[in-house]
N, C-alpha and C. Protein backbone atom coordinates (compact mmCIF):
# COMPACT_ATOMS: atom_id res chain seq x y z
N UNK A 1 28.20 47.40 3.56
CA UNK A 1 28.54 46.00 3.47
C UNK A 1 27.54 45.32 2.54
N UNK A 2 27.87 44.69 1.89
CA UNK A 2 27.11 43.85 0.75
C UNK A 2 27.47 42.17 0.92
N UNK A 3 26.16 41.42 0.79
CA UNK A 3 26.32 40.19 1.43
C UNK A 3 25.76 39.65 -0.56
N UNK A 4 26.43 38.37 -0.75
CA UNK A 4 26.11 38.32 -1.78
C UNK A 4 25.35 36.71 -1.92
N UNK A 5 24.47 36.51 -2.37
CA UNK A 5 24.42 34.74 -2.28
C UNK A 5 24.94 33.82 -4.06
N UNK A 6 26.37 33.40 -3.59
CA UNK A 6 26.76 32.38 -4.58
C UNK A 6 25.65 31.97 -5.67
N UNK A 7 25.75 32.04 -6.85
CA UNK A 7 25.16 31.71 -7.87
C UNK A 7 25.52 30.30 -8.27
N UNK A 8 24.31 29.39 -8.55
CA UNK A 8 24.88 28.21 -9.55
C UNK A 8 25.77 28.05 -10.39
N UNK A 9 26.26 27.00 -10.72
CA UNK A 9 27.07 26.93 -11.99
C UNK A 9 26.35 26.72 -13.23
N UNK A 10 25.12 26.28 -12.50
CA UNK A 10 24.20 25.67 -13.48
C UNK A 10 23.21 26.11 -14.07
N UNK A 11 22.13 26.35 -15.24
CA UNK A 11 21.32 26.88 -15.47
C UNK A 11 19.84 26.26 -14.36
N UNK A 12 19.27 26.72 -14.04
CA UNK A 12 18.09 26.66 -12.69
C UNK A 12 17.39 25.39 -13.83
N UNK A 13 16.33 24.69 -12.87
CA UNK A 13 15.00 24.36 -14.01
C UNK A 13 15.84 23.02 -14.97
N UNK A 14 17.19 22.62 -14.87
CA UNK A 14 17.01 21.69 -16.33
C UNK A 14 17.87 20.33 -15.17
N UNK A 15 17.26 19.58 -15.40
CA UNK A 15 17.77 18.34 -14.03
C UNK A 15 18.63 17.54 -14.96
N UNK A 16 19.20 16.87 -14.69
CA UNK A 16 19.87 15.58 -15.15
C UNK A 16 19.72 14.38 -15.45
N UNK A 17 19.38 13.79 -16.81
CA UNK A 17 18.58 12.78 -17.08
C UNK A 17 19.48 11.29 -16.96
N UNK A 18 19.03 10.36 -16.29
CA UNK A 18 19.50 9.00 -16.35
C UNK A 18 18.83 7.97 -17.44
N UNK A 19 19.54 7.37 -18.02
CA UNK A 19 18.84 6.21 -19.14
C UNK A 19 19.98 5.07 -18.82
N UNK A 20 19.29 4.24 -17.87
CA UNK A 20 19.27 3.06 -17.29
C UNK A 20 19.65 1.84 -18.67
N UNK A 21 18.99 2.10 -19.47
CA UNK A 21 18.81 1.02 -20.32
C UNK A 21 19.83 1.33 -21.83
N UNK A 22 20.65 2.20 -21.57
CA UNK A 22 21.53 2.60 -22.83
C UNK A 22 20.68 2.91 -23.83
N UNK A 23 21.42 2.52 -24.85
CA UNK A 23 20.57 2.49 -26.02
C UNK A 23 19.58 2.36 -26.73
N UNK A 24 18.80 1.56 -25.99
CA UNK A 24 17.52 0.66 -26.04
C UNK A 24 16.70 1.88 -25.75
N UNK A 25 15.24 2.21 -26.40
CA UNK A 25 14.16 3.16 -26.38
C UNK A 25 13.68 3.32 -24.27
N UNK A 26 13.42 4.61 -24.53
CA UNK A 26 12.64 4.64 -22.92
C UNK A 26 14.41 4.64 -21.73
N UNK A 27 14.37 4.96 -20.71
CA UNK A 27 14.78 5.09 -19.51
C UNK A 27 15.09 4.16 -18.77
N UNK A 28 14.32 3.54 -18.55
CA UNK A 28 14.38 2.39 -17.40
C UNK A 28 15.07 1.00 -18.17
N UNK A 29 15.39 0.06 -17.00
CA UNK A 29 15.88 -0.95 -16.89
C UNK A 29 15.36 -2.39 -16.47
N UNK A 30 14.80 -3.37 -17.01
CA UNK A 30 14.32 -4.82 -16.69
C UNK A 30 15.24 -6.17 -16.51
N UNK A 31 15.62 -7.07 -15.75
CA UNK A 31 16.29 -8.39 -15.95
C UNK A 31 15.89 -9.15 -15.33
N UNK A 32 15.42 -9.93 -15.83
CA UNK A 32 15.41 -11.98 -15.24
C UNK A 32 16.10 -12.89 -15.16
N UNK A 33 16.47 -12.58 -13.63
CA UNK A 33 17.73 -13.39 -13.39
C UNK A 33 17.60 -14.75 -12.42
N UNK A 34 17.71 -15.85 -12.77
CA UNK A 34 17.75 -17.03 -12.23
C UNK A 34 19.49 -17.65 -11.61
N UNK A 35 20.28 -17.16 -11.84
CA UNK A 35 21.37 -17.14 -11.34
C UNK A 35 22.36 -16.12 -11.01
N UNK A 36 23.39 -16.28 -10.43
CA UNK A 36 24.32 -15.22 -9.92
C UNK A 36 24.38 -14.67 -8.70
N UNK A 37 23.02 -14.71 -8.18
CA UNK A 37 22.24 -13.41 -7.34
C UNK A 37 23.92 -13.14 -6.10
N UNK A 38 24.43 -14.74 -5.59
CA UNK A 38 25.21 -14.16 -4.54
C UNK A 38 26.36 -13.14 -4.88
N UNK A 39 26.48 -13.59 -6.11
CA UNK A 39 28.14 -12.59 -7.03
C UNK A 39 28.03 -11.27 -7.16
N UNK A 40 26.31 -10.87 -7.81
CA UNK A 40 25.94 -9.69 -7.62
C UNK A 40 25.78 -10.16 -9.31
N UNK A 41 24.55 -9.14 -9.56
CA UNK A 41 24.25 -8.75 -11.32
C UNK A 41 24.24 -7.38 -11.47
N UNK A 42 24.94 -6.86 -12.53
CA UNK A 42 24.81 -5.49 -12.85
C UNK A 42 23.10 -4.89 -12.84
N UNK A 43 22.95 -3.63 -12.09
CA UNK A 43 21.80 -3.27 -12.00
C UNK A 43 21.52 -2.18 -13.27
N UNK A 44 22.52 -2.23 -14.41
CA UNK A 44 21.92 -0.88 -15.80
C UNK A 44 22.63 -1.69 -16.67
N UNK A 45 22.69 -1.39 -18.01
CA UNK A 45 23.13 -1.60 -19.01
C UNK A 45 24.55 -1.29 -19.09
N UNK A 46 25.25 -1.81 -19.92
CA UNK A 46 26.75 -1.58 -19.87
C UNK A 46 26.58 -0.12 -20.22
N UNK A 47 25.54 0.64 -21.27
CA UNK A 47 25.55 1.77 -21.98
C UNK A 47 24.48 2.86 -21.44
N UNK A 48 24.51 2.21 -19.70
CA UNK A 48 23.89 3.35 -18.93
C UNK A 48 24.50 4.68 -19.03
N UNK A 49 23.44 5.64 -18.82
CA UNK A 49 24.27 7.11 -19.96
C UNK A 49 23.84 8.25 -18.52
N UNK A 50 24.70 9.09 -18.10
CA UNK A 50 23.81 10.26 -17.40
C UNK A 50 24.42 11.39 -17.98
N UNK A 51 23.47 12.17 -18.22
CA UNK A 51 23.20 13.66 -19.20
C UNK A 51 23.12 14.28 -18.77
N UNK A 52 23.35 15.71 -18.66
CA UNK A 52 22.92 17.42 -18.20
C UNK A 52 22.93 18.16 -19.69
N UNK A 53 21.65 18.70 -19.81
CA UNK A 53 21.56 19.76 -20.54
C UNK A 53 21.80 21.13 -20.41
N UNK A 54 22.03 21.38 -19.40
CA UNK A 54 22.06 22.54 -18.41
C UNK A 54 23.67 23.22 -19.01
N UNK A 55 24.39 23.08 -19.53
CA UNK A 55 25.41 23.55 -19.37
C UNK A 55 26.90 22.74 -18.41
N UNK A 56 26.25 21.87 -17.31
CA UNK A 56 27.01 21.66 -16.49
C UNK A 56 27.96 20.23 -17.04
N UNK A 57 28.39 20.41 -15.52
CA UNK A 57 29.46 18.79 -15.57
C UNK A 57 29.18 17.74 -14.91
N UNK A 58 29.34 18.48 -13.42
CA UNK A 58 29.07 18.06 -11.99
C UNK A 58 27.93 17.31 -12.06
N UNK A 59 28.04 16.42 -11.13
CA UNK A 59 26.83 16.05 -10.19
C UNK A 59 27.28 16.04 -8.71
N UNK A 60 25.94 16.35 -8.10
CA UNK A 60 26.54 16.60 -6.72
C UNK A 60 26.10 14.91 -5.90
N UNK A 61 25.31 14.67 -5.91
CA UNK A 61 24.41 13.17 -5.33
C UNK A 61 23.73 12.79 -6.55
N UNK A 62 23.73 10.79 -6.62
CA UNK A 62 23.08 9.85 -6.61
C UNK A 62 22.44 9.43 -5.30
N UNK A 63 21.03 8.75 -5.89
CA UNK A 63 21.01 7.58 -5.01
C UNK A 63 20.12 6.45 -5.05
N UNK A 64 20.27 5.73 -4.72
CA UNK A 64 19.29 4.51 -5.39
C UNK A 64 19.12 3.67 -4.31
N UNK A 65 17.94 3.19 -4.49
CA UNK A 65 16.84 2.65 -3.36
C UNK A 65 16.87 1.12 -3.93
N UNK A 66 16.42 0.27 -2.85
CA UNK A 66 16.14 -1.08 -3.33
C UNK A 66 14.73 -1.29 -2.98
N UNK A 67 13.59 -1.21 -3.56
CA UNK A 67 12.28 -1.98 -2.66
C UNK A 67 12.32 -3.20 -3.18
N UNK A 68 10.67 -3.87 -2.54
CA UNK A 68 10.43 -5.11 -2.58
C UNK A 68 11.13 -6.34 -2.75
N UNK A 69 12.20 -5.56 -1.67
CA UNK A 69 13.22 -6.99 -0.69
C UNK A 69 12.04 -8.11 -0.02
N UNK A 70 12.75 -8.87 -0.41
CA UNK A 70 11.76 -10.07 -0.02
C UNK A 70 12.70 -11.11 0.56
N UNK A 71 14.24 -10.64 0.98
CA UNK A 71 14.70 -11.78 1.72
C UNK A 71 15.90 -10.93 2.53
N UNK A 72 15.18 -10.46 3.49
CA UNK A 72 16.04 -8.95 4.32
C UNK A 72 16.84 -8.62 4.31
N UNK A 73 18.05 -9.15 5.09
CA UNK A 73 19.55 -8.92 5.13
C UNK A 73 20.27 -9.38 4.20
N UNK A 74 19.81 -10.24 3.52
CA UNK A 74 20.44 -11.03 1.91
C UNK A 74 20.50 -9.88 1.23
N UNK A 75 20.07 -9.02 0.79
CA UNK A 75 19.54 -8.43 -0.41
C UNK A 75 20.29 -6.75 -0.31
N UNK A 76 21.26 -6.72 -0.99
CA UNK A 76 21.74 -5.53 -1.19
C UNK A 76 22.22 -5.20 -2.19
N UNK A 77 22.58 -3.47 -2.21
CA UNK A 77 22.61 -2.80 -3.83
C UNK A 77 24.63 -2.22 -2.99
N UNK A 78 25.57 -3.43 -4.19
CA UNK A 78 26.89 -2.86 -3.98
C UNK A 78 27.45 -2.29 -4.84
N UNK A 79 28.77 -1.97 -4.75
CA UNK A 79 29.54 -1.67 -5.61
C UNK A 79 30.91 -2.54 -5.58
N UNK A 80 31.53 -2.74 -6.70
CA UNK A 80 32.79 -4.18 -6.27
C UNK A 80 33.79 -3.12 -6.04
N UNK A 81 34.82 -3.75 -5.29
CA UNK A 81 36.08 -3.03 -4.80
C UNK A 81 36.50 -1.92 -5.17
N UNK A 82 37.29 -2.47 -6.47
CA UNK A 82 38.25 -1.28 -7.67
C UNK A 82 36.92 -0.56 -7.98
N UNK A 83 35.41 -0.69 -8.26
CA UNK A 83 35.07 0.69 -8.38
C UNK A 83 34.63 1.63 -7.37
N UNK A 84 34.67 0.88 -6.07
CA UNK A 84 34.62 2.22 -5.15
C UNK A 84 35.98 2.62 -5.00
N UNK A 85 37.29 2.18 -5.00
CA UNK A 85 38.46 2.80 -5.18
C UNK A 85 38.46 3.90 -6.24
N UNK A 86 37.91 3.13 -7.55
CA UNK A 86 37.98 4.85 -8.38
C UNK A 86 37.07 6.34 -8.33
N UNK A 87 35.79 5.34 -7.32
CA UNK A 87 34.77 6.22 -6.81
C UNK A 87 35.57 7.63 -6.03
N UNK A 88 35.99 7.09 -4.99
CA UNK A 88 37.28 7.84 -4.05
C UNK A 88 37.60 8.67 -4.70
N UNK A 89 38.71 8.05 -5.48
CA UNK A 89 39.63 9.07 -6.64
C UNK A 89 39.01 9.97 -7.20
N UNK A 90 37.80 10.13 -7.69
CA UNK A 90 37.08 10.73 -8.52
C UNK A 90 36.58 11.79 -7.54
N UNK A 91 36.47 11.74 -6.24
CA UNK A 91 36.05 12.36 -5.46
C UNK A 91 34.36 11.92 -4.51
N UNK A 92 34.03 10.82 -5.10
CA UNK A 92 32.83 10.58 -4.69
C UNK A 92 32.94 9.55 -3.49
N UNK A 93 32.04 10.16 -2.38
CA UNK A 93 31.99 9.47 -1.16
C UNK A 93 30.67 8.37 -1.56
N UNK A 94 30.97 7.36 -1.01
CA UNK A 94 30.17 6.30 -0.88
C UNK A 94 29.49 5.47 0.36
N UNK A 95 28.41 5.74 0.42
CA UNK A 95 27.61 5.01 1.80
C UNK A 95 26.05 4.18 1.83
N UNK A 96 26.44 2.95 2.55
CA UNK A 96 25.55 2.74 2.07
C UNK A 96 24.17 2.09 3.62
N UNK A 97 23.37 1.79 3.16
CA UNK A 97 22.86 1.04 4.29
C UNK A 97 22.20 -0.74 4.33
N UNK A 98 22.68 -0.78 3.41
CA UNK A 98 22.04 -2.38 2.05
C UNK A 98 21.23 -1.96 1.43
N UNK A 99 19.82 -0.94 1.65
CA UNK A 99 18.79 -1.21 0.53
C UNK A 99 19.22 0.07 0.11
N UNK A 100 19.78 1.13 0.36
CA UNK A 100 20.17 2.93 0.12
C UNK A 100 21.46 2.82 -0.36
N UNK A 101 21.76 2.99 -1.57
CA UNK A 101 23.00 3.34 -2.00
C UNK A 101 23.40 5.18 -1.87
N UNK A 102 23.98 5.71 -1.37
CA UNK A 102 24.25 6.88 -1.80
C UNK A 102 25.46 7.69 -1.82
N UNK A 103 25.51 8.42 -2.98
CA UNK A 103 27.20 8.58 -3.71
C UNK A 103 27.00 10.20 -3.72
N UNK A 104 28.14 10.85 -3.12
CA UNK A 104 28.15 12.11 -3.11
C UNK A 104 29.16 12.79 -3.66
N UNK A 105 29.14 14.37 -3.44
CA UNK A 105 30.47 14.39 -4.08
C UNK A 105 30.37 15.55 -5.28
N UNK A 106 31.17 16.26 -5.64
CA UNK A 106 30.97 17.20 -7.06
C UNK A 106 32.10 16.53 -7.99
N UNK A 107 31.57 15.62 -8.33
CA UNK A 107 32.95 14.82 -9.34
C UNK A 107 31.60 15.09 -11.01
N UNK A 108 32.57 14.95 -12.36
CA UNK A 108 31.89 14.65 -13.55
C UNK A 108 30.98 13.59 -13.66
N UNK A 109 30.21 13.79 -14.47
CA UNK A 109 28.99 13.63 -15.05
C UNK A 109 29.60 12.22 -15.24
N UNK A 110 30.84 11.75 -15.85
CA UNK A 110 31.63 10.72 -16.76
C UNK A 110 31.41 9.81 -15.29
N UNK A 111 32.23 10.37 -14.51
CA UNK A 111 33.02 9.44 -13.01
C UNK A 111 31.89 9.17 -12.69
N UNK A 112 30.71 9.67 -12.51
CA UNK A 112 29.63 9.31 -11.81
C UNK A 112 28.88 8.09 -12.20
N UNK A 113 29.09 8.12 -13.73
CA UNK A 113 28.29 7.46 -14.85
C UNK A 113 29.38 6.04 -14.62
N UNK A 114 30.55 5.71 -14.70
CA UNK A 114 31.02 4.90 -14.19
C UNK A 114 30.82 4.24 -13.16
N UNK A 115 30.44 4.80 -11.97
CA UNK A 115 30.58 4.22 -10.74
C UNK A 115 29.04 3.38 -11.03
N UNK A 116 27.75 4.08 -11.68
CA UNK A 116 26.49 3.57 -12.14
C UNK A 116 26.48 2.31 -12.85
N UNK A 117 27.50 2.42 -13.70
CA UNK A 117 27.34 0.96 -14.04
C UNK A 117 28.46 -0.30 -13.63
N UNK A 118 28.91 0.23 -12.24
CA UNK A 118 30.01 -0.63 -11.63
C UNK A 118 28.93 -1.35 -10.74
N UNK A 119 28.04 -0.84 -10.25
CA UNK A 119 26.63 -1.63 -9.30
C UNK A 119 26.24 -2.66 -9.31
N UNK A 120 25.81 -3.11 -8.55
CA UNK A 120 25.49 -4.90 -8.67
C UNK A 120 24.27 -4.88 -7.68
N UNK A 121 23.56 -5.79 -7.91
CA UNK A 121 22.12 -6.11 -6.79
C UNK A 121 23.14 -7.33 -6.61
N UNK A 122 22.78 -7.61 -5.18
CA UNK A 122 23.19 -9.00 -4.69
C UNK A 122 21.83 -9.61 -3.45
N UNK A 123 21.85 -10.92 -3.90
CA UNK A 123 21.32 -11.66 -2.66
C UNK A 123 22.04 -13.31 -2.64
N UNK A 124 22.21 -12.45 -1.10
CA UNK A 124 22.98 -13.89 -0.64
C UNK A 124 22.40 -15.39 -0.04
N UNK A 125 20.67 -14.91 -0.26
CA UNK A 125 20.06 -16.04 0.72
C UNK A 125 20.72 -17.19 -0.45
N UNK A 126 20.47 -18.22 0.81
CA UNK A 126 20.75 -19.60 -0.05
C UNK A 126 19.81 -20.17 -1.16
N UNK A 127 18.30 -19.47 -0.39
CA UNK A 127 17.41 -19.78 -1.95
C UNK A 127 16.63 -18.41 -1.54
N UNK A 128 17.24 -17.76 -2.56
CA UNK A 128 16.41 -16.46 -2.80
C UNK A 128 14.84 -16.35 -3.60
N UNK A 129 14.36 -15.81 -2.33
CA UNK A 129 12.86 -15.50 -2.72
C UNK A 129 12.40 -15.01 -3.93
N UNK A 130 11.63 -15.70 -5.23
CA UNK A 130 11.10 -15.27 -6.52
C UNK A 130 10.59 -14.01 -6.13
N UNK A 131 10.83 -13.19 -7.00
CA UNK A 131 9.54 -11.96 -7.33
C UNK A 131 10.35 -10.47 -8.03
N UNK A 132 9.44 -9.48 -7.88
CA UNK A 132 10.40 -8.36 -8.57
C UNK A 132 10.97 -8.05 -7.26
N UNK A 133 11.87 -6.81 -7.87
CA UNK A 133 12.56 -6.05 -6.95
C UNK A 133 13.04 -4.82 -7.77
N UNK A 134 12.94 -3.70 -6.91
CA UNK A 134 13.05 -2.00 -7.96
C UNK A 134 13.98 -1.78 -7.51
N UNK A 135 14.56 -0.91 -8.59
CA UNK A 135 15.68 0.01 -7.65
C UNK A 135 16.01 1.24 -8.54
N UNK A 136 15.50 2.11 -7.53
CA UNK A 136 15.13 3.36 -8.28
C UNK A 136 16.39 4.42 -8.11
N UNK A 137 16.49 5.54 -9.12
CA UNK A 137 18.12 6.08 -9.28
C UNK A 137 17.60 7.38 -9.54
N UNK A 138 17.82 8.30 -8.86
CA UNK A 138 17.77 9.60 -8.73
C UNK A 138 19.11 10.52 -8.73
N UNK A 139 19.29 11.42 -9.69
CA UNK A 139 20.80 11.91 -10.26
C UNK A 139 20.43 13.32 -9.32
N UNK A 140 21.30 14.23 -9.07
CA UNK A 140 21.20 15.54 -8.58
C UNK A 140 22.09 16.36 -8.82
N UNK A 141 22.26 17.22 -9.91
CA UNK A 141 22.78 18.50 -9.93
C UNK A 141 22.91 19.14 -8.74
N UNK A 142 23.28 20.87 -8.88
CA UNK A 142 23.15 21.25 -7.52
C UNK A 142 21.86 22.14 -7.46
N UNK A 143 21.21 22.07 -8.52
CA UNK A 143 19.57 22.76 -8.92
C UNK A 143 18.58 22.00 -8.45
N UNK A 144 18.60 20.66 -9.21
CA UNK A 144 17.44 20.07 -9.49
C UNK A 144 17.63 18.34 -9.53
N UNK A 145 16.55 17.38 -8.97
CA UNK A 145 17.06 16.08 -9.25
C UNK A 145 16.55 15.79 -11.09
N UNK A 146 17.21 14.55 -11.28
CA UNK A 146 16.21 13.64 -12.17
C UNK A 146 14.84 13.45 -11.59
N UNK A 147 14.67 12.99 -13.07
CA UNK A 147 13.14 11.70 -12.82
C UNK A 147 13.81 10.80 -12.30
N UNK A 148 13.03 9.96 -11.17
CA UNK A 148 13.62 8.85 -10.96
C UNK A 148 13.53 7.63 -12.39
N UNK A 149 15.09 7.11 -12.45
CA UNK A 149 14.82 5.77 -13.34
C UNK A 149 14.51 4.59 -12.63
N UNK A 150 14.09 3.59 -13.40
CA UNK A 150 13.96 2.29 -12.21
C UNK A 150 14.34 1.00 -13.12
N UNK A 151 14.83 0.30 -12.21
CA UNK A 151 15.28 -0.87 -12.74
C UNK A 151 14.45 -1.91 -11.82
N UNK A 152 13.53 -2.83 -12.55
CA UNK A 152 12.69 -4.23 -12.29
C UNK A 152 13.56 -5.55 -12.21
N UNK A 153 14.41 -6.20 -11.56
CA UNK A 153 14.73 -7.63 -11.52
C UNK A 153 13.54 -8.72 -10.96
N UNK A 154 13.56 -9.59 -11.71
CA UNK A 154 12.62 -10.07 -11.44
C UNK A 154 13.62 -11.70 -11.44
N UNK A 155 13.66 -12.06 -10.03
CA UNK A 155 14.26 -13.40 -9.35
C UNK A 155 13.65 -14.67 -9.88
N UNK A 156 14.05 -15.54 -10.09
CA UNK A 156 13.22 -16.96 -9.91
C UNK A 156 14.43 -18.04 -9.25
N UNK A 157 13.78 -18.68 -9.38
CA UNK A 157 14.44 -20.19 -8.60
C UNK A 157 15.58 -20.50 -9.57
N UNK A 158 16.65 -21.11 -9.21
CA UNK A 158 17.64 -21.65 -10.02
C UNK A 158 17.14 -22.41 -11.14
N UNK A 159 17.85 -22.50 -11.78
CA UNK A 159 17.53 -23.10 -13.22
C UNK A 159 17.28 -24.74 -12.72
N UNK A 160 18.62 -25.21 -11.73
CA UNK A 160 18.43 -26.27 -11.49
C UNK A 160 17.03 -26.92 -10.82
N UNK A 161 16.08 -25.81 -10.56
CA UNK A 161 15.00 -26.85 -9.88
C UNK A 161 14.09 -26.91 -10.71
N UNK A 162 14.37 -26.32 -11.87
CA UNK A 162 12.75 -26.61 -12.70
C UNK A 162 12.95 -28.29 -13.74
N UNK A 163 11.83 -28.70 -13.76
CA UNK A 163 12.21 -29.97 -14.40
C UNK A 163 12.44 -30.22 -15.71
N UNK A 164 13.13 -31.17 -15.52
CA UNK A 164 13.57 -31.11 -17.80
C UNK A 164 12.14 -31.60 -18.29
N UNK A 165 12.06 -31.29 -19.83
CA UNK A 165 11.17 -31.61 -20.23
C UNK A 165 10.60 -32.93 -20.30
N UNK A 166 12.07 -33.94 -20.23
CA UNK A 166 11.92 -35.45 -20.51
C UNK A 166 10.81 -36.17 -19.38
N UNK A 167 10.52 -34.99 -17.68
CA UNK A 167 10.47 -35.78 -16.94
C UNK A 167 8.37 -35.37 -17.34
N UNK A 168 7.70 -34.58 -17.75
CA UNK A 168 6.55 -34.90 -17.97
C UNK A 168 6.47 -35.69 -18.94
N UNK A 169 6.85 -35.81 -19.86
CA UNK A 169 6.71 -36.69 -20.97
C UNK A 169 6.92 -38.31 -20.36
N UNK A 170 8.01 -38.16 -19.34
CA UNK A 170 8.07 -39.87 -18.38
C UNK A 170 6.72 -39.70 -17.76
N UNK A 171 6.06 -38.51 -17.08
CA UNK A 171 5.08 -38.97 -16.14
C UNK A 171 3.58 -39.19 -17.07
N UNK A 172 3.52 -39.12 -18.07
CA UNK A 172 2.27 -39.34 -19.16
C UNK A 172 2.53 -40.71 -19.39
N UNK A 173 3.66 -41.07 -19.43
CA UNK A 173 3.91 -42.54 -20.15
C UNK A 173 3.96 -43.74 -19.04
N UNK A 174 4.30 -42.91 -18.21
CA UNK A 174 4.46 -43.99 -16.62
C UNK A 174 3.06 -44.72 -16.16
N UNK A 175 2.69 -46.21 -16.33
CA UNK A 175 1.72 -46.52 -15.52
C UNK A 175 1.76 -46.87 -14.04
């Protein structure tokens, strides 16, 4: 009797690279966003890209983390409707916990890369807390992960509360 153990599809050793930021030099992803937060803002570039050199197609798991939540239950990493519907289709299960996105599944490199830039950070507080916030994206073959990429949003106050310029220039002139 001969017991055999299944071989990869994949070449061992070569992981799957994410570039968050498309086109633009380097990996990662930055935005300063003063509005939207409840609608949700895309968390990559429209021309977020995921790669295998390896030979392969597949990916088996994503997953992406949210830190330095700073307004608890407000603050989550979604996906809008129609793209977890095509998520499905594609074969990729989707779960999440608000700050843990994670997408499973042996669907293409393509479907996966879609569902990546269907993502949105959302916070729903009514005045969401300034500061950064990461959210880090780890790709997985069935070998090896990525480097993690990371994406920095960095929150501020609505546009509406900062003051126009007219009103220091009134308070210099005001006796």
């Amino acid at each position: 009797m001969s017991i055999s153990v299944p071989k990869s599809q994949f070449a061992s050793g070569t992981a799957p690279q994410v570039d968050l930021n498309g086109s633009s030099s380097g990996n990662n992803y930055s935005a300063t966003i003063n509005s939207g937060l409840s609608n949700g803002v895309a968390i990559s570039d429209a021309l977020t890209t995921i790669t295998q050199t390896d030979g392969g197609s597949r990916i088996w798991t994503m997953t992406l983390s949210l830190t330095g939540v700073q307004d608890s239950t407000s603050e989550s990493l979604s996906l809008w409707p129609s793209a977890r519907l095509a998520a499905h289709a594609a074969g990729i299960n989707v779960t999440s916990d608000g700050q843990t996105l994670t997408l499973t599944g042996g669907a293409t490199q393509e479907a996966f890369q879609a569902v990546l830039r269907a993502i949105v950070y959302v916070n729903a507080a009514v005045t969401p807390t300034a500061g950064a916030r990461t959210i880090s994206v780890t790709v997985n073959d069935d070998t090896s992960s990525s480097a993690t990429s990371t994406l920095t949003i960095v929150t501020g106050p609505p546009r509406w509360w900062r003051r126009p310029s007219w009103h220091r220039a009134w308070r210099r002139t005001a006796v």
